[in-house]
C-alpha atoms as a PDB file:
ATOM      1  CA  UNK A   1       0.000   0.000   0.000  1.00  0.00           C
ATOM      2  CA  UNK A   2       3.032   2.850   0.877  1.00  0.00           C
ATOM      3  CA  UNK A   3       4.403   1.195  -2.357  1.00  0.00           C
ATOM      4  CA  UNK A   4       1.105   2.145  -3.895  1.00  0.00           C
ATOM      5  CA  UNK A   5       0.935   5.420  -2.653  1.00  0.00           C
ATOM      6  CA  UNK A   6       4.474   6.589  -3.260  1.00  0.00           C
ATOM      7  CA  UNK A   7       4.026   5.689  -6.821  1.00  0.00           C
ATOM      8  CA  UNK A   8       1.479   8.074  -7.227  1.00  0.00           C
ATOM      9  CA  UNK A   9       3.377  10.882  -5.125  1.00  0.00           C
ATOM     10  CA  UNK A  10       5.945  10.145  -7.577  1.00  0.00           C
ATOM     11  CA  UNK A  11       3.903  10.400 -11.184  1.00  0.00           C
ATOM     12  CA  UNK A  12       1.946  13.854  -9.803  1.00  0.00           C
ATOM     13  CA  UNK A  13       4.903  15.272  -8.805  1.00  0.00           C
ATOM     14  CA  UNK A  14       6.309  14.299 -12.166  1.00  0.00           C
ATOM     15  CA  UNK A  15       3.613  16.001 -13.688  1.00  0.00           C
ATOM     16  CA  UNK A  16       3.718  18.917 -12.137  1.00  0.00           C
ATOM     17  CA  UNK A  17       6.985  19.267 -12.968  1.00  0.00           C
ATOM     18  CA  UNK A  18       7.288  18.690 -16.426  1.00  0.00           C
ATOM     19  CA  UNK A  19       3.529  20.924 -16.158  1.00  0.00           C
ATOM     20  CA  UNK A  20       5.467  24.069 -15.027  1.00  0.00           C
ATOM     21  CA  UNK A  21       8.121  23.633 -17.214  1.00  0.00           C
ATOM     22  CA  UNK A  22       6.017  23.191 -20.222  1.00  0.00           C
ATOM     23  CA  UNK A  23       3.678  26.218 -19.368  1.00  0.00           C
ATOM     24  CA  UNK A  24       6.494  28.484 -18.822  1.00  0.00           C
ATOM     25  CA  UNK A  25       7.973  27.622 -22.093  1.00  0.00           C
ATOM     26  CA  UNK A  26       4.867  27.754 -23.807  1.00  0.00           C
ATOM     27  CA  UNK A  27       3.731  31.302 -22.394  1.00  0.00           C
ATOM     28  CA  UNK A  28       7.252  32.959 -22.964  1.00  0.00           C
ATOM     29  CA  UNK A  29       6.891  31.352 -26.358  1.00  0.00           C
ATOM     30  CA  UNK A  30       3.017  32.403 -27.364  1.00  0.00           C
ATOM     31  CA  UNK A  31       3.288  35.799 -25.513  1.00  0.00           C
ATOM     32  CA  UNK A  32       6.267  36.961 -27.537  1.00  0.00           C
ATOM     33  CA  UNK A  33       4.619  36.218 -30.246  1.00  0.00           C
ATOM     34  CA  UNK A  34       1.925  38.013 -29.849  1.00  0.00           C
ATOM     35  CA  UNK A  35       3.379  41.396 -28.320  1.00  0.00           C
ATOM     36  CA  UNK A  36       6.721  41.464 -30.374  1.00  0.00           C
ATOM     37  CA  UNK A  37       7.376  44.995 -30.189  1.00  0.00           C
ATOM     38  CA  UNK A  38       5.007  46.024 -27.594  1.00  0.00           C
ATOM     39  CA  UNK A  39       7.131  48.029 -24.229  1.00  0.00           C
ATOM     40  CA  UNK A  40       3.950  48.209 -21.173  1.00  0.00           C
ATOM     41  CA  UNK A  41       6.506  49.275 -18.867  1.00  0.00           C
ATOM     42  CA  UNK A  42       7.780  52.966 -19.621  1.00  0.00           C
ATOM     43  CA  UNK A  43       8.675  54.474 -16.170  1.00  0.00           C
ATOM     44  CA  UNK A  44      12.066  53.779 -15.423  1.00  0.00           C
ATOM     45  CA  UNK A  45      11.053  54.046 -11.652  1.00  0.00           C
ATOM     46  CA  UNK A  46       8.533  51.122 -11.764  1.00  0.00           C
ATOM     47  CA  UNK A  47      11.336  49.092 -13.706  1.00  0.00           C
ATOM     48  CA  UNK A  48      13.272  49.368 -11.248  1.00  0.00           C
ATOM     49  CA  UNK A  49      11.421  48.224  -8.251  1.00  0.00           C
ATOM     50  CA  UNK A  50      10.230  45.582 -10.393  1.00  0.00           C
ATOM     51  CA  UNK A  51      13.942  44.577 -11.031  1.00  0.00           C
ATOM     52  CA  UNK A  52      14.707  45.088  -7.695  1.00  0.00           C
ATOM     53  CA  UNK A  53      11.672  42.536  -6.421  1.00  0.00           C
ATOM     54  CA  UNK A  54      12.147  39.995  -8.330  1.00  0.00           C
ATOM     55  CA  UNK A  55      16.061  39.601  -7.785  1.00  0.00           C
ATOM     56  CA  UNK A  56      15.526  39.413  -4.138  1.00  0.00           C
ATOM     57  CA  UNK A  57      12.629  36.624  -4.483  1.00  0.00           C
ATOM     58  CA  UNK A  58      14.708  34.943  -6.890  1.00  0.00           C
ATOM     59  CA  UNK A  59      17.804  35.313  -4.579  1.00  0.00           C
ATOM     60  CA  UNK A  60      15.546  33.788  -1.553  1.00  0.00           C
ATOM     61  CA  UNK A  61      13.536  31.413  -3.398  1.00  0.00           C
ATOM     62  CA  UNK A  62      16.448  29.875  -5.143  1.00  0.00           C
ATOM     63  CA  UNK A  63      18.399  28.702  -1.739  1.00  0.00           C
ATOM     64  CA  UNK A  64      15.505  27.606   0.276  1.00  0.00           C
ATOM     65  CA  UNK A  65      13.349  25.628  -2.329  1.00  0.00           C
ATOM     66  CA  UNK A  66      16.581  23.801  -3.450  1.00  0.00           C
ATOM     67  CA  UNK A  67      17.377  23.088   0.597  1.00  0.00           C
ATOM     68  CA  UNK A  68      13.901  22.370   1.643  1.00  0.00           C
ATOM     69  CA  UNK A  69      14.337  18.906   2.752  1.00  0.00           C
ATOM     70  CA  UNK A  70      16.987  19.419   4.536  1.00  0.00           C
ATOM     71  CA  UNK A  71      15.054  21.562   7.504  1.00  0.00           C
ATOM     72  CA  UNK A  72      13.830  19.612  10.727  1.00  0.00           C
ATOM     73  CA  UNK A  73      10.499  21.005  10.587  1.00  0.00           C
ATOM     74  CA  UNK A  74      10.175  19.527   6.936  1.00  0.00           C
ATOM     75  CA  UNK A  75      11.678  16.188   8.260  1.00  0.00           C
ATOM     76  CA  UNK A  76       9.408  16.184  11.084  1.00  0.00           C
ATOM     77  CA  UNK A  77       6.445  16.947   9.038  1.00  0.00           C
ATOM     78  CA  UNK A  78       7.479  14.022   6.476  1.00  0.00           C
ATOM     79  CA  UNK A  79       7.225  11.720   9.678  1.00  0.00           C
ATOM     80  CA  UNK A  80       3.934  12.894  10.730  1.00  0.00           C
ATOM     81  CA  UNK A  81       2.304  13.223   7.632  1.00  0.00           C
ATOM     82  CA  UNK A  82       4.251  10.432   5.879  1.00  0.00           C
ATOM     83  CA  UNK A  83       3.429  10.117   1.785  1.00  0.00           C
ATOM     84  CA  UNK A  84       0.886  13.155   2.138  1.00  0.00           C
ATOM     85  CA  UNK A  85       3.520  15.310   3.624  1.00  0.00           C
ATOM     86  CA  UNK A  86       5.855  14.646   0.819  1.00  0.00           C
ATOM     87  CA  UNK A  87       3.162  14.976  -1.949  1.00  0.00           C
ATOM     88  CA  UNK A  88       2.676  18.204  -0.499  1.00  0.00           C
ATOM     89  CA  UNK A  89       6.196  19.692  -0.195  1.00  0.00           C
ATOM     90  CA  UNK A  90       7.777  18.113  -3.027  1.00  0.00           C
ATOM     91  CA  UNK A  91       4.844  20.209  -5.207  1.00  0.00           C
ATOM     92  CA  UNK A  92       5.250  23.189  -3.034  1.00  0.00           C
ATOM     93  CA  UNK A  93       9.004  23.174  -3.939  1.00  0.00           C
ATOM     94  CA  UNK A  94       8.159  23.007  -7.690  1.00  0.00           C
ATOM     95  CA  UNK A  95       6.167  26.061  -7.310  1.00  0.00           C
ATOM     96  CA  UNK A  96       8.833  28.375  -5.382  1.00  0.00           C
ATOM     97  CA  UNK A  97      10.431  27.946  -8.580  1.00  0.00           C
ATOM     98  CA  UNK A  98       8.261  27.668 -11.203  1.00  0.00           C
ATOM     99  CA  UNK A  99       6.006  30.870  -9.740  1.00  0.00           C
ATOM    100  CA  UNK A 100       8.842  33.154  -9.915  1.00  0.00           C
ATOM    101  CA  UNK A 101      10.089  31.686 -13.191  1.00  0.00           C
ATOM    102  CA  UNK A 102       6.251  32.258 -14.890  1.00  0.00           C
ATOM    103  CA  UNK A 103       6.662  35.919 -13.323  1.00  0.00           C
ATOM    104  CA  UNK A 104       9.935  36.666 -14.475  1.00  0.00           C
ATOM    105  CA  UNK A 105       9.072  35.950 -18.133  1.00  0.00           C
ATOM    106  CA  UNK A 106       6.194  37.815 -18.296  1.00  0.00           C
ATOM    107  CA  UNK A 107       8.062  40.811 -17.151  1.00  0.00           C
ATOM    108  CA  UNK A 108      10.554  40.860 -19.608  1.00  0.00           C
ATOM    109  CA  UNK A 109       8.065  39.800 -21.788  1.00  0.00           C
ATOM    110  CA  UNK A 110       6.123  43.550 -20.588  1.00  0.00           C
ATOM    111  CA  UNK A 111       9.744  45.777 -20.559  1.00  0.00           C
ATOM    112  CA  UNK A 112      12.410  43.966 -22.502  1.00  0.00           C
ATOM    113  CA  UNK A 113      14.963  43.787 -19.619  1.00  0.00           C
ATOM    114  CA  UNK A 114      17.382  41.276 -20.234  1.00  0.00           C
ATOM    115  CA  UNK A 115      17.822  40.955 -16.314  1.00  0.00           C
ATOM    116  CA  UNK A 116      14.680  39.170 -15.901  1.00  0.00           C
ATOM    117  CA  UNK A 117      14.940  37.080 -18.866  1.00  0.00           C
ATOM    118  CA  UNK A 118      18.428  35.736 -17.242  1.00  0.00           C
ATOM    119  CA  UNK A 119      16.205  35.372 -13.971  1.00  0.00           C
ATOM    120  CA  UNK A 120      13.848  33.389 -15.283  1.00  0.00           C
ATOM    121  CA  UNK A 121      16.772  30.890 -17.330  1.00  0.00           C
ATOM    122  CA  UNK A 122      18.580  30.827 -13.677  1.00  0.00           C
ATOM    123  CA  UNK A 123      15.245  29.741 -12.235  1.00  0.00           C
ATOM    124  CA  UNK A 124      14.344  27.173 -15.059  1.00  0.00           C
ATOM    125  CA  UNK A 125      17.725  25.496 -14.497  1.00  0.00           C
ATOM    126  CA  UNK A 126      17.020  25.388 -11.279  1.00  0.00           C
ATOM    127  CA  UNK A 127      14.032  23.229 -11.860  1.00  0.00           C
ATOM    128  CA  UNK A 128      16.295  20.596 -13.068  1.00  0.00           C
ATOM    129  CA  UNK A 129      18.130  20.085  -9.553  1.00  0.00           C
ATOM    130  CA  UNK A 130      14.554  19.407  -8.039  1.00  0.00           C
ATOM    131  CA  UNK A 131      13.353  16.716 -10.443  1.00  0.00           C
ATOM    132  CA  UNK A 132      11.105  14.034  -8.712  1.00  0.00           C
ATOM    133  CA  UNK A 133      12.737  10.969  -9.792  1.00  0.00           C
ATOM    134  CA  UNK A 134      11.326   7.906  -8.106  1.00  0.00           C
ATOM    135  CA  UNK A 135      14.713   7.379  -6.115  1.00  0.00           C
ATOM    136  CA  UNK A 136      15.057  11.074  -4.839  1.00  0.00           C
ATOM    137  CA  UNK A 137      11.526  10.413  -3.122  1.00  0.00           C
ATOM    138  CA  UNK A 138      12.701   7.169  -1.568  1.00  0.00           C
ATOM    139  CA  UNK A 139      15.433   9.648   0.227  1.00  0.00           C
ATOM    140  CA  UNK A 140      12.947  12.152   1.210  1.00  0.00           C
ATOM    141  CA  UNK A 141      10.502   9.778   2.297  1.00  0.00           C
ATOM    142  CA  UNK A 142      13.087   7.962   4.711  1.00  0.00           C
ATOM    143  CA  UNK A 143      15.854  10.789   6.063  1.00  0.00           C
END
């Protein structure tokens, strides 16, 4: 039966995954096709916070998605909450990245910035380090 259920931890997860990665490729792809040569963000002011923003969250998000089994409090929730536990985290851990990622594209999809466009490549190579192979769950599931 935890056989059972691990499995199907294992092919969500996978399908979130490969989800996220697909959508953000797909809406950098069909949005810069349809706004080509459209700038929505003129004031240099709002550019900047923007920038600003979204290098800290993707200078936070980065470190602490890619170490989030390795806290005690996601350890001990693992042992309380067992398969469940992991389903959860492992597709809250795609998200940190893949939210940030979406966001980053769309922004320098809006302004042109190359900054976020580099953001949003750090982020998607990111995703890579967190794929939910069938083994890496084993680990979670037991450390």
């Amino acid at each position: 039966m935890n056989e059972l259920n691990l499995q199907k931890v294992y092919k969500t997860t996978l399908f979130v995954w490969w989800y996220t990665a697909i959508l953000a490729i797909g809406v950098f792809v069909v949005v810069s096709f349809l706004f080509n040569d459209m700038i929505f963000i003129e004031d240099p002011q709002l550019d900047f916070i923007f920038l600003t923003a979204m290098e800290l969250i993707t200078l936070c998000v980065i470190p602490f998605a890619l170490r989030l089994f390795k806290f005690k409090w996601v350890k001990k929730r693992i042992k309380k909450q067992g398969i469940k536990g992991l389903a959860d985290l492992k597709a809250s851990q795609i998200l940190m990245l893949s939210g940030p990622m979406l966001l980053n594209a769309i922004i320098y999809l809006m302004n042109r910035q190359v900054a976020h466009f580099y953001l949003a490549v750090i982020l998607f190579l990111c995703m890579f380090f967190i794929y939910p192979s069938q083994e890496r769950l084993n680990n979670e599931l037991e450390a």
